[in-house]
Protein backbone atom coordinates (compact mmCIF):
# COMPACT_ATOMS: atom_id res chain seq x y z
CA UNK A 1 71.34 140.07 111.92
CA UNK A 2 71.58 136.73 111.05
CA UNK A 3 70.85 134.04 113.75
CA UNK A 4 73.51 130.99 114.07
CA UNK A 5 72.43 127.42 112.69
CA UNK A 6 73.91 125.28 115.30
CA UNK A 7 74.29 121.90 113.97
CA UNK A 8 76.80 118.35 115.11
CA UNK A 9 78.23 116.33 112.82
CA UNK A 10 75.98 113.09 112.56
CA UNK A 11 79.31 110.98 113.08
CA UNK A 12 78.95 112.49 116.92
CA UNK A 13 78.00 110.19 119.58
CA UNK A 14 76.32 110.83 122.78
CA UNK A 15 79.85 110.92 124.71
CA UNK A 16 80.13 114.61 125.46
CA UNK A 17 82.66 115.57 123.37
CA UNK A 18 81.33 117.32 121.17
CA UNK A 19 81.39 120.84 118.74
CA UNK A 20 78.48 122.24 117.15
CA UNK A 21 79.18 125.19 114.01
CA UNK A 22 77.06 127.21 112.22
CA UNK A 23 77.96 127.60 108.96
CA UNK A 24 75.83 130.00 107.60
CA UNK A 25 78.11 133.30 108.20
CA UNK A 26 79.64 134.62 105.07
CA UNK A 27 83.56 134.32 105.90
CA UNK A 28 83.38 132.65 108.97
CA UNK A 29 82.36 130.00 111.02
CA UNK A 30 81.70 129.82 114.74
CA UNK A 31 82.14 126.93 116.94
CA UNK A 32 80.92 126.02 120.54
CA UNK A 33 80.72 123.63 123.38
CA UNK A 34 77.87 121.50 122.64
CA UNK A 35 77.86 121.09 126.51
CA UNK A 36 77.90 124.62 127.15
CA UNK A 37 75.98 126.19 124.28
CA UNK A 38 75.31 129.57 126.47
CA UNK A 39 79.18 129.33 127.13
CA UNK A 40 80.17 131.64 123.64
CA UNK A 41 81.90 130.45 120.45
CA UNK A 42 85.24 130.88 119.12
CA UNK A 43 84.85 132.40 115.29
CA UNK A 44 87.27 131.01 112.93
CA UNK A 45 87.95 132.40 109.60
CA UNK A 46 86.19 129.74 106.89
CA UNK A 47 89.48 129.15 105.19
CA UNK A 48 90.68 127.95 108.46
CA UNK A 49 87.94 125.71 109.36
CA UNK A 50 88.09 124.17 105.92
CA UNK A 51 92.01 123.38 106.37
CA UNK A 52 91.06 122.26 109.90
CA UNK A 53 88.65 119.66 108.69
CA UNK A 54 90.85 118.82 105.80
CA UNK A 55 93.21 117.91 108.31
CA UNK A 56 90.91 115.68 110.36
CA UNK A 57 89.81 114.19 107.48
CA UNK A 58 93.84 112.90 106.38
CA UNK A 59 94.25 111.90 109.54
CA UNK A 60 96.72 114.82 109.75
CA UNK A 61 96.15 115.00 114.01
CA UNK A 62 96.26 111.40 115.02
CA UNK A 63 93.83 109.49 117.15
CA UNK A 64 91.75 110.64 119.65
């Protein structure tokens, strides 16, 4: 079994509000509280997270 690569993007600040993934599933990609990294991960399909971050990147969800 393979074991997760947690990383944050390096555009995260020390606020809190923050995601870690771990990319290196074939297919998928979980995500997680980087608060709460014993809290479980949601797994998302990789053609999901792609459109996802596509979508963050056009500005497709407004400002936060």
């Amino acid at each position: 079994m393979t074991d997760p690569q947690w990383f944050k993007s390096s555009y995260s600040s020390n606020g809190g509000a923050c995601i870690e993934v771990a990319p290196n599933f074939p297919g998928v990609v979980p995500v997680r509280d980087s608060k709460d990294p014993e809290g479980g991960a949601l797994v998302v399909p990789a053609a999901s997270w792609s459109a996802f971050v596509a979508g963050v990147q056009a500005g497709d969800f407004g400002a936060v």
